[in-house]
C-alpha atoms as a PDB file:
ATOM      1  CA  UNK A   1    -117.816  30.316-189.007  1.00  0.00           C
ATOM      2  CA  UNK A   2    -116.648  33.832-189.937  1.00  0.00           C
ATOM      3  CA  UNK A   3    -117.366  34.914-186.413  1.00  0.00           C
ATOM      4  CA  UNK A   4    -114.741  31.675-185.036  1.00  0.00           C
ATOM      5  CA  UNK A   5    -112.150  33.013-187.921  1.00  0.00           C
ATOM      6  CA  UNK A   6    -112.386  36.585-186.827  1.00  0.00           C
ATOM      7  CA  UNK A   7    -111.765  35.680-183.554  1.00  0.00           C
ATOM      8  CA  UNK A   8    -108.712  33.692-183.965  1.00  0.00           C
ATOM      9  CA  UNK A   9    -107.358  36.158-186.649  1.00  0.00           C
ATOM     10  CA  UNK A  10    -108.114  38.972-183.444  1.00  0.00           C
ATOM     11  CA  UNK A  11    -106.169  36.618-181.471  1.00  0.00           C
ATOM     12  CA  UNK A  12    -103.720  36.257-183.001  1.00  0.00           C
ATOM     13  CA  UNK A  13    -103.153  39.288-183.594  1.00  0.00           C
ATOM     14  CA  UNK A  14    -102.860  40.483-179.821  1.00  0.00           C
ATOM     15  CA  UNK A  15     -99.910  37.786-179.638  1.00  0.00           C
ATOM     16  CA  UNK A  16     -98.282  39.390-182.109  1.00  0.00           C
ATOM     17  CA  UNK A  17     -98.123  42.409-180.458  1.00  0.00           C
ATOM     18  CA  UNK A  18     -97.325  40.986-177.535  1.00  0.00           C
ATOM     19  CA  UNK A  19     -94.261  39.560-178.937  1.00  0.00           C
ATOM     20  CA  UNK A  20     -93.165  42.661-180.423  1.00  0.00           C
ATOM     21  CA  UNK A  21     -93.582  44.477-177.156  1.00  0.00           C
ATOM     22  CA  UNK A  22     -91.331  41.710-175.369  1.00  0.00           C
ATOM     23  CA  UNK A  23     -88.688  41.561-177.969  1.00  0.00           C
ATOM     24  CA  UNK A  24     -88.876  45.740-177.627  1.00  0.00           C
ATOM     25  CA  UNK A  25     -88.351  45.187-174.115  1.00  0.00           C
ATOM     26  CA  UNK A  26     -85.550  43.162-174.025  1.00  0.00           C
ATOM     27  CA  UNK A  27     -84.089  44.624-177.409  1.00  0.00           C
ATOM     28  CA  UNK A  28     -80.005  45.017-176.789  1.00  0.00           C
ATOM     29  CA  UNK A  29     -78.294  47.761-177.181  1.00  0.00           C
ATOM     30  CA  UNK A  30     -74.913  48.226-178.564  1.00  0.00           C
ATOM     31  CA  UNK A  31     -71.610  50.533-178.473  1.00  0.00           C
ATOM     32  CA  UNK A  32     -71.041  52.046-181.592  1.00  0.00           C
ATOM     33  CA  UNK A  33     -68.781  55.272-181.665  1.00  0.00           C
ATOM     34  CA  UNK A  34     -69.944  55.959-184.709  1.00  0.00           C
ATOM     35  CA  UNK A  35     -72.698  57.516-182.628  1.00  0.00           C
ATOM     36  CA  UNK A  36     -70.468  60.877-181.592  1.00  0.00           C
ATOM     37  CA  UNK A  37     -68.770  60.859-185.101  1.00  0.00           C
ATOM     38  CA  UNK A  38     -70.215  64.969-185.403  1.00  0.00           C
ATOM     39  CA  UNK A  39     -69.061  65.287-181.553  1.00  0.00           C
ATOM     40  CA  UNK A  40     -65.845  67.400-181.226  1.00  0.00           C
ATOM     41  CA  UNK A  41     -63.259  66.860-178.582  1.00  0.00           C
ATOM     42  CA  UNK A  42     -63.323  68.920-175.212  1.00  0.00           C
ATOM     43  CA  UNK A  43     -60.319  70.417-174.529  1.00  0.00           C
ATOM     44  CA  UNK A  44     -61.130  71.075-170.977  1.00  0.00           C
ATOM     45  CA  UNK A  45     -60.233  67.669-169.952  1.00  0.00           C
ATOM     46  CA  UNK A  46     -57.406  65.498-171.697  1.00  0.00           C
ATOM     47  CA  UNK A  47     -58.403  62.872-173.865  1.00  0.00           C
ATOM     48  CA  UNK A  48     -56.544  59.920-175.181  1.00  0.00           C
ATOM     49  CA  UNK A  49     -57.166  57.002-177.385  1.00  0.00           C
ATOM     50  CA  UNK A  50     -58.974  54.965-174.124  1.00  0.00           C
ATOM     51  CA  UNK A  51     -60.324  58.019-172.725  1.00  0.00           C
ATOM     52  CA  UNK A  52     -62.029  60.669-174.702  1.00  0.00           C
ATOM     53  CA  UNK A  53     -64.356  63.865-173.265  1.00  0.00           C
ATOM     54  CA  UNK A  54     -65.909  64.980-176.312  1.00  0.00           C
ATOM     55  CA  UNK A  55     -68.767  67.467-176.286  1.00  0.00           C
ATOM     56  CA  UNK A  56     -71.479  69.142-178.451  1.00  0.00           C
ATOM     57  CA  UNK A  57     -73.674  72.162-177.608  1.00  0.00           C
ATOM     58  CA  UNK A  58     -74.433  71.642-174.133  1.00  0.00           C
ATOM     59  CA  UNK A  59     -74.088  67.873-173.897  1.00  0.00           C
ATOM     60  CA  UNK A  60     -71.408  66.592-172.508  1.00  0.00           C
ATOM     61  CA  UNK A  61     -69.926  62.614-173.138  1.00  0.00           C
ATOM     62  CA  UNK A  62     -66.764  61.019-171.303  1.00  0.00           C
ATOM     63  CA  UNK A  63     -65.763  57.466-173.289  1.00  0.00           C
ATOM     64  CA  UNK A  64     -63.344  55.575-171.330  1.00  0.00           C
ATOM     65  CA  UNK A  65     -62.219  52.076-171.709  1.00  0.00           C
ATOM     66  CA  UNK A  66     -60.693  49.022-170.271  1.00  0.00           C
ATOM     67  CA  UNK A  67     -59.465  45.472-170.670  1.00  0.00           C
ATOM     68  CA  UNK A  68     -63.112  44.411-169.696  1.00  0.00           C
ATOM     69  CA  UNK A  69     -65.293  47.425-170.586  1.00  0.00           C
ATOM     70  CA  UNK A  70     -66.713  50.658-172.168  1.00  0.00           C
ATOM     71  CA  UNK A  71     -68.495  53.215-170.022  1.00  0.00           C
ATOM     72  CA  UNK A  72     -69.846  55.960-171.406  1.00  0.00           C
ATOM     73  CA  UNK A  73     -70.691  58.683-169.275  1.00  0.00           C
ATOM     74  CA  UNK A  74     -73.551  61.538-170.622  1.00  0.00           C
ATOM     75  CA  UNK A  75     -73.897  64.777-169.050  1.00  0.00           C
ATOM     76  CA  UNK A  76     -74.603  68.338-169.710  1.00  0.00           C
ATOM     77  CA  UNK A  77     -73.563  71.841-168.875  1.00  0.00           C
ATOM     78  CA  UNK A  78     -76.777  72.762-167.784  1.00  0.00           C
ATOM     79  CA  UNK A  79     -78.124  70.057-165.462  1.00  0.00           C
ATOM     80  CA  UNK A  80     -76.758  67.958-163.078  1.00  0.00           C
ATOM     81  CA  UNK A  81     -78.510  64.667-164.374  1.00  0.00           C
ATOM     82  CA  UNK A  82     -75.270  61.742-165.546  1.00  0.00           C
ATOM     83  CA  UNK A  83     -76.518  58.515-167.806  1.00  0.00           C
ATOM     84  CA  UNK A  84     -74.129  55.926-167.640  1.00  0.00           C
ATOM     85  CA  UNK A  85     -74.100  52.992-169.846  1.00  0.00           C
ATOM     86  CA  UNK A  86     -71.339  50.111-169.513  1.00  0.00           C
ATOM     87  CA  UNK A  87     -70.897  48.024-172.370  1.00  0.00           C
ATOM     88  CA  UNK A  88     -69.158  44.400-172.667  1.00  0.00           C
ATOM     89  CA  UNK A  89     -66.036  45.730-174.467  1.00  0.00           C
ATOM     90  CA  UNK A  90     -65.709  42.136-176.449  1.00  0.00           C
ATOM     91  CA  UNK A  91     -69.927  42.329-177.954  1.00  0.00           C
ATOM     92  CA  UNK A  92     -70.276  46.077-177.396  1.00  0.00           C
ATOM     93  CA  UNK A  93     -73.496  44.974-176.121  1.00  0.00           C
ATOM     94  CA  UNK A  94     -74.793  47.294-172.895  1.00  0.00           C
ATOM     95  CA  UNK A  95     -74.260  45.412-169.299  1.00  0.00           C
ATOM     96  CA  UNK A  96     -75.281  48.308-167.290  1.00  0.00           C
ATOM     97  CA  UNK A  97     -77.395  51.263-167.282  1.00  0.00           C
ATOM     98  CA  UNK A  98     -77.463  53.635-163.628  1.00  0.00           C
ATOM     99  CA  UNK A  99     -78.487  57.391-164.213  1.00  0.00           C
ATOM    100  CA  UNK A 100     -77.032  59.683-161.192  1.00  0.00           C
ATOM    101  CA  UNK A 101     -78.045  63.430-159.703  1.00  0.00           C
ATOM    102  CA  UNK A 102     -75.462  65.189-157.923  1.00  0.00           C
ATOM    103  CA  UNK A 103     -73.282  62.182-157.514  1.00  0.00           C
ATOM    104  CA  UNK A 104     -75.841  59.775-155.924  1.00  0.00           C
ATOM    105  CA  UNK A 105     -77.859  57.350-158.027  1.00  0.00           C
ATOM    106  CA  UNK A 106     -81.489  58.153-159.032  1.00  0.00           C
ATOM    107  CA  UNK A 107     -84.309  56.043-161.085  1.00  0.00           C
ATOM    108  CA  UNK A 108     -83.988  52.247-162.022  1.00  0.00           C
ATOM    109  CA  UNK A 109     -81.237  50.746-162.446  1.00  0.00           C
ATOM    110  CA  UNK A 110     -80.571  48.237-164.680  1.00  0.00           C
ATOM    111  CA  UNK A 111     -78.325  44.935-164.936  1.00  0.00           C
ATOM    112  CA  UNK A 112     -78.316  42.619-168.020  1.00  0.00           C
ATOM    113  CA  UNK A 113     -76.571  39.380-168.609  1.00  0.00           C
ATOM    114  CA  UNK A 114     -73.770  38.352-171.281  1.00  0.00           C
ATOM    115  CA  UNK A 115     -76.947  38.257-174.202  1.00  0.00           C
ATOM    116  CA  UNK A 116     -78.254  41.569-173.217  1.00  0.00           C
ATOM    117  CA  UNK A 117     -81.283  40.226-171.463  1.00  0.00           C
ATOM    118  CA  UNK A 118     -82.388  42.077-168.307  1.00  0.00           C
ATOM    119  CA  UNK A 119     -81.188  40.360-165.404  1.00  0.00           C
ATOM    120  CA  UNK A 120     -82.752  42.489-162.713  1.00  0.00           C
ATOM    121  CA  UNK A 121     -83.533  46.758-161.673  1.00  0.00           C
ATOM    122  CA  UNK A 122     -82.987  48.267-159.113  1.00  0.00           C
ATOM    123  CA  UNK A 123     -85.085  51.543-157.349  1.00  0.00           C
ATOM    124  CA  UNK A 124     -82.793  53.617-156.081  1.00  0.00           C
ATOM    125  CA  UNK A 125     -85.887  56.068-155.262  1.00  0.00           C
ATOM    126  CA  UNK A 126     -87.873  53.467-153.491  1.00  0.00           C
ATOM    127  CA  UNK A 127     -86.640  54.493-150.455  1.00  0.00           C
ATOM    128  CA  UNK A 128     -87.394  57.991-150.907  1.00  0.00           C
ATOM    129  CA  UNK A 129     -91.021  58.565-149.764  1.00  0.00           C
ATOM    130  CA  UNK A 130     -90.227  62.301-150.543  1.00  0.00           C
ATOM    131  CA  UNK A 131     -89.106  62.257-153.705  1.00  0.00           C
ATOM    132  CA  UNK A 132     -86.102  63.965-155.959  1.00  0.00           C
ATOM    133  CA  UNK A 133     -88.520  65.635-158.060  1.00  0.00           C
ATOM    134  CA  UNK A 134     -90.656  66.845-154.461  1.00  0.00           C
ATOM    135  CA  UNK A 135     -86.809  68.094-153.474  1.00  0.00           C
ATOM    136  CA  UNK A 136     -86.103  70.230-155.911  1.00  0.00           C
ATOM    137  CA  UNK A 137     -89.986  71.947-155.727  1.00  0.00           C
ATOM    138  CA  UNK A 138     -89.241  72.652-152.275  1.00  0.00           C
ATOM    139  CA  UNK A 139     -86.061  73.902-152.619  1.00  0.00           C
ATOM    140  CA  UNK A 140     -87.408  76.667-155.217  1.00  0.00           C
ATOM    141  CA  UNK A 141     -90.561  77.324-153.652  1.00  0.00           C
ATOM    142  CA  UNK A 142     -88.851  78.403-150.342  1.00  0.00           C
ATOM    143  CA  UNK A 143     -85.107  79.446-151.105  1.00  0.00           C
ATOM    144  CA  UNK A 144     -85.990  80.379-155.404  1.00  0.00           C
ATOM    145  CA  UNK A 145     -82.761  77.787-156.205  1.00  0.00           C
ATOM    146  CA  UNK A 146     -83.534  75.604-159.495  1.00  0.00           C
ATOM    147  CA  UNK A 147     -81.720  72.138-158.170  1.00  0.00           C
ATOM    148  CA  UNK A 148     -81.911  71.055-161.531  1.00  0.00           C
ATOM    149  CA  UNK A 149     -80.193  74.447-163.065  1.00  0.00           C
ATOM    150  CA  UNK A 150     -76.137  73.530-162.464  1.00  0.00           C
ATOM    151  CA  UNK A 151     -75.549  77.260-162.819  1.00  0.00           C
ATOM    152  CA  UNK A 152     -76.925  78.186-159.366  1.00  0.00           C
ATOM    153  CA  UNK A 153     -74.256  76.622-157.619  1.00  0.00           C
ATOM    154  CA  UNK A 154     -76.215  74.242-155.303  1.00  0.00           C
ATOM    155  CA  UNK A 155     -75.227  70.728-154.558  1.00  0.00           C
ATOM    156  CA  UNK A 156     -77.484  67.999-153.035  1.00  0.00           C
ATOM    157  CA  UNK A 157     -76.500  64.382-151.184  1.00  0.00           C
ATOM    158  CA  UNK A 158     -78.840  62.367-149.642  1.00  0.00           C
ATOM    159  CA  UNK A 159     -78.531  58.550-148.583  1.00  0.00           C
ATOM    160  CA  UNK A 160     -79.854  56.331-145.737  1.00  0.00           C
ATOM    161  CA  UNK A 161     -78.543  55.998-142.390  1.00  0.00           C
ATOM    162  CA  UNK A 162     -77.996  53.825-140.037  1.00  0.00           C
ATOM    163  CA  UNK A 163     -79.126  50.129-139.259  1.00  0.00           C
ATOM    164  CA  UNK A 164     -82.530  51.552-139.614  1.00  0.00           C
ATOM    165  CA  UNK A 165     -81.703  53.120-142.672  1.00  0.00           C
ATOM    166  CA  UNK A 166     -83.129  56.139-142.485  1.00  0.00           C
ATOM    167  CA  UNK A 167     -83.416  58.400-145.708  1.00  0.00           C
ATOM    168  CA  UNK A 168     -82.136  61.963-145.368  1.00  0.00           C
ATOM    169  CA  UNK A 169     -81.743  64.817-147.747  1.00  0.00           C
ATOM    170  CA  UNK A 170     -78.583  67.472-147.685  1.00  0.00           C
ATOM    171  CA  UNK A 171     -78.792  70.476-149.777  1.00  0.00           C
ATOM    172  CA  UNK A 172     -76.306  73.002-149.733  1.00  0.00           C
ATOM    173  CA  UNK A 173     -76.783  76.468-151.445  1.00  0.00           C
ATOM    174  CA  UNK A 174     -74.766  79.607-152.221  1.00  0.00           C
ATOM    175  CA  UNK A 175     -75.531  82.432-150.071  1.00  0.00           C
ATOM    176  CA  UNK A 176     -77.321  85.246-151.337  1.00  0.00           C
ATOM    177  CA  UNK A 177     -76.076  87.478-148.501  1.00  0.00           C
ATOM    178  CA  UNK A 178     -72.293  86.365-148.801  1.00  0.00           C
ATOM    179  CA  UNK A 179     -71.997  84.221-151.599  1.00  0.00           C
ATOM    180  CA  UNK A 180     -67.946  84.555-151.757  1.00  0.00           C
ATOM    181  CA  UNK A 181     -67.724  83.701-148.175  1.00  0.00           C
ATOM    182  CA  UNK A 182     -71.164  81.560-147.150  1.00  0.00           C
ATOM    183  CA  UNK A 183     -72.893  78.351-147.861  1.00  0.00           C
ATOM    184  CA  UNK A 184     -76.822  77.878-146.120  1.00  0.00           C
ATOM    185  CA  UNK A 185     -77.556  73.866-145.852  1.00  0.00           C
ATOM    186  CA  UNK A 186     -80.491  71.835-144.855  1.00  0.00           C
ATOM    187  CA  UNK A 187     -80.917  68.675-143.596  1.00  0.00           C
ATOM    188  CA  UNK A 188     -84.171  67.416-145.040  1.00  0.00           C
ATOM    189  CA  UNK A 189     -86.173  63.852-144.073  1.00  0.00           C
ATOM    190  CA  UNK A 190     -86.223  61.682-146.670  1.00  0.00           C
ATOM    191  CA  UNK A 191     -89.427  60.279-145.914  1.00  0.00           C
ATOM    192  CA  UNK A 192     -91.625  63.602-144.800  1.00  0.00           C
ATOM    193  CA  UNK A 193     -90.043  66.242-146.232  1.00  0.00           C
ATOM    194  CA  UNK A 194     -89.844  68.074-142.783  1.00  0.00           C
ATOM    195  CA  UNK A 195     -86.839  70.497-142.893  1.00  0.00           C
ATOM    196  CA  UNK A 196     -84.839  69.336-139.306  1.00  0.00           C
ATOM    197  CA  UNK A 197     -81.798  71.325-139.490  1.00  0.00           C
ATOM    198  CA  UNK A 198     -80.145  74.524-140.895  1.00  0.00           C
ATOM    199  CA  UNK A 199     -76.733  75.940-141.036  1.00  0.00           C
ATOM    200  CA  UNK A 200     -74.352  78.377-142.562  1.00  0.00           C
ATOM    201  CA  UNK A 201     -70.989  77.013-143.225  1.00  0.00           C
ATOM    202  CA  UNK A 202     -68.344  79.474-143.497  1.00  0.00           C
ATOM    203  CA  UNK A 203     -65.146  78.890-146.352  1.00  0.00           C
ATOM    204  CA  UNK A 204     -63.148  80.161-143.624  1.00  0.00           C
ATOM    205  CA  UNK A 205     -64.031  77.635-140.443  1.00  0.00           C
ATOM    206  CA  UNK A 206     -62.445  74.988-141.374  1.00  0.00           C
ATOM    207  CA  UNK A 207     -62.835  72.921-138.147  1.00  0.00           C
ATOM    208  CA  UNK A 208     -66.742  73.658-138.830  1.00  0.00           C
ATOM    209  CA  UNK A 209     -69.020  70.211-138.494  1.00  0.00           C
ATOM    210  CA  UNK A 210     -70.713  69.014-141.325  1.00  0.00           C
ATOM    211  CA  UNK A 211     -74.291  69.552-141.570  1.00  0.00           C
ATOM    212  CA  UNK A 212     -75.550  66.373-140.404  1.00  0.00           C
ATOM    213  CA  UNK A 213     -73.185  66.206-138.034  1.00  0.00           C
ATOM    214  CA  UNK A 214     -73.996  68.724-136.575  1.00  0.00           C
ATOM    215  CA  UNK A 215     -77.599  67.721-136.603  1.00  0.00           C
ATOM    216  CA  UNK A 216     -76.787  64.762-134.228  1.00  0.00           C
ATOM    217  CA  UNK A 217     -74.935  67.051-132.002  1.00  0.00           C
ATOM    218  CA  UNK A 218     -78.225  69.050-131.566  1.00  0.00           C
ATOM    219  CA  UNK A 219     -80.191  66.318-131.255  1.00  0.00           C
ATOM    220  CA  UNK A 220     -77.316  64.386-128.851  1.00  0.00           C
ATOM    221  CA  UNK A 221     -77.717  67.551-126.905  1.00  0.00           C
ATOM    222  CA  UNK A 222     -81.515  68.189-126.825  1.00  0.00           C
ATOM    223  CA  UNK A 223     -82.197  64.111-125.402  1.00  0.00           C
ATOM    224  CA  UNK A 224     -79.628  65.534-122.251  1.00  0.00           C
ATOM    225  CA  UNK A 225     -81.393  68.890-121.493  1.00  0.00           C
ATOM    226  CA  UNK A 226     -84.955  66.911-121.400  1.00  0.00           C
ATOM    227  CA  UNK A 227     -83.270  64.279-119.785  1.00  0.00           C
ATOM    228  CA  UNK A 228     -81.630  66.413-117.305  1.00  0.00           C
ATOM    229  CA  UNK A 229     -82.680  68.164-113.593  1.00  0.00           C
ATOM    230  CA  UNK A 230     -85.243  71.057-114.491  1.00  0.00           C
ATOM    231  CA  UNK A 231     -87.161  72.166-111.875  1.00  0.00           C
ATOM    232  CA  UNK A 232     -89.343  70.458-108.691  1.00  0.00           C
ATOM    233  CA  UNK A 233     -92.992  71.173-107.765  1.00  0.00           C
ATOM    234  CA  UNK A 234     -94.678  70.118-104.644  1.00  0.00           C
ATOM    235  CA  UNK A 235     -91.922  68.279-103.842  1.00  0.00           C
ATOM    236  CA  UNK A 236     -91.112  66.297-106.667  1.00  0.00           C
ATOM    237  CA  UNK A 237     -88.365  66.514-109.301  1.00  0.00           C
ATOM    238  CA  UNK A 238     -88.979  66.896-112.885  1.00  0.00           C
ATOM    239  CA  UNK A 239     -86.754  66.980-115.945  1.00  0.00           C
ATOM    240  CA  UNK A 240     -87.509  69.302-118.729  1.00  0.00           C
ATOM    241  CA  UNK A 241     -89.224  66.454-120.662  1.00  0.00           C
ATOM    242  CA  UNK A 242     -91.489  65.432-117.600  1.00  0.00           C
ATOM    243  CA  UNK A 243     -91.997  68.841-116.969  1.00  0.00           C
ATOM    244  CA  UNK A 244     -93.409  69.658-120.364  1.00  0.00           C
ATOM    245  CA  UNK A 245     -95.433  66.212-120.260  1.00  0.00           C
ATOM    246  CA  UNK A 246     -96.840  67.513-116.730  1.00  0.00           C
ATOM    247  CA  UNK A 247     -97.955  70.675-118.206  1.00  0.00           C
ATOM    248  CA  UNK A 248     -99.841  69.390-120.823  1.00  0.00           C
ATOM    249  CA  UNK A 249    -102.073  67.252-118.989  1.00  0.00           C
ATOM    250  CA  UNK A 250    -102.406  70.006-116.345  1.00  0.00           C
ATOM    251  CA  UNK A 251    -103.528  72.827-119.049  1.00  0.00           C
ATOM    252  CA  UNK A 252    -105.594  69.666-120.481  1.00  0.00           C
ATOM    253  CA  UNK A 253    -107.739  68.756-117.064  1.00  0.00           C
ATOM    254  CA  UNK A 254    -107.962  72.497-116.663  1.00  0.00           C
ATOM    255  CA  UNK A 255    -109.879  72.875-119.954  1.00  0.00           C
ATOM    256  CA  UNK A 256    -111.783  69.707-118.998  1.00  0.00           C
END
């Protein structure tokens, strides 16, 4: 008998947490400005009564403000990382939460309904087999820039291209050998991690292709030259591609 009333009471109390966990989960979360009462204002940007910067230490907060809504935008001085939270501006209660990096969305982000209950996420890494965080270790280990310190003036883009949707990394970086007049990019794959391109763009050439751009030109180029006249043998014509395919099994039933 005590055994059966243990177990229920053990039970029930698993439940219990469960419950708690859910209503956790789908807690809502409010706008209160109360929140940045011990902010002051930044006067590097102009505020006004539906727009206010206001800033403490190194943290950063824009609050602006329409007929429909409140967004809230948090950022620092020191990182390039942006929460923003859009509230209903009727309940205060939060509608939408999307965190960014350099512009471009990052993480999960999340859409709830009129009661503050999650509606539905999104990963805006998913497509990213080589990840942010993979990125910016790369980045440092081969060209010592911290992505993540906003002070080493580098920027980064990616997105996916194409029908196919491809994922692609773009990373540009302050020259170390002429920083006043210099930038070094990369193209990166968003799914390997295989560096495919570099470049130096110049603050002076301003008819100078973007980096990706000018990717696709190289590449655009490359599939004519293997696809073009190279050289004939016994005969026979071969383009650079066939050529290079004709060698290999040569050298290969040489070995043999």
């Amino acid at each position: 008998m005590n055994k059966s009333i243990n177990k229920l009471i053990a039970i029930w109390c698993c439940f219990s947490l469960l419950q708690c966990t859910g209503q956790v989960k789908h807690k809502m979360q409010y706008f209160t400005i109360e929140k940045y009462k011990d902010w002051e204002i930044d006067t590097d940007w102009i505020s006004s009564e539906d727009d206010k910067s206001l800033k403490k230490d190194r943290e950063r907060v824009r609050i602006s403000s329409d007929n429909r809504d409140i967004q809230v935008e948090r950022t620092s001085i020191i990182n390039p990382y942006k929460r923003i939270y859009v509230y209903d501006k009727k309940t205060r209660i939060l509608r939408v939460f999307v965190m960014e990096c350099y512009q471009f969305s990052i993480g999960i982000q999340k859409k709830y309904d009129e009661k503050g209950i999650l509606l539905y996420e999104i990963d805006n890494d998913k497509p990213y087999k080589f990840s942010l965080q993979q990125l910016i270790e790369k980045v440092k280990k081969e060209y010592d820039i911290d992505l993540e310190d906003r002070r080493q003036n580098a920027v980064v883009d990616r997105w996916l291209e194409g029908d196919a949707q491809k994922p692609y990394y773009e990373v540009y970086m302050q020259s170390k050998k002429n920083p006043n007049y210099e930038t070094d990019c990369i193209v990166i794959d968003g799914t390997t991690g295989e560096t495919l391109f570099k470049t130096i763009l110049s603050r002076y050439d301003e008819h100078s292709l973007p980096p990706f751009d000018q990717y696709l030109k190289v590449l655009k180029n490359k599939v004519t030259e293997d696809n073009s006249y190279y050289k004939s043998y016994k005969g026979k014509d071969y383009t650079k591609k066939e050529w290079k395919a004709f060698e290999e099994e040569w050298y290969k039933n040489t070995d043999d």
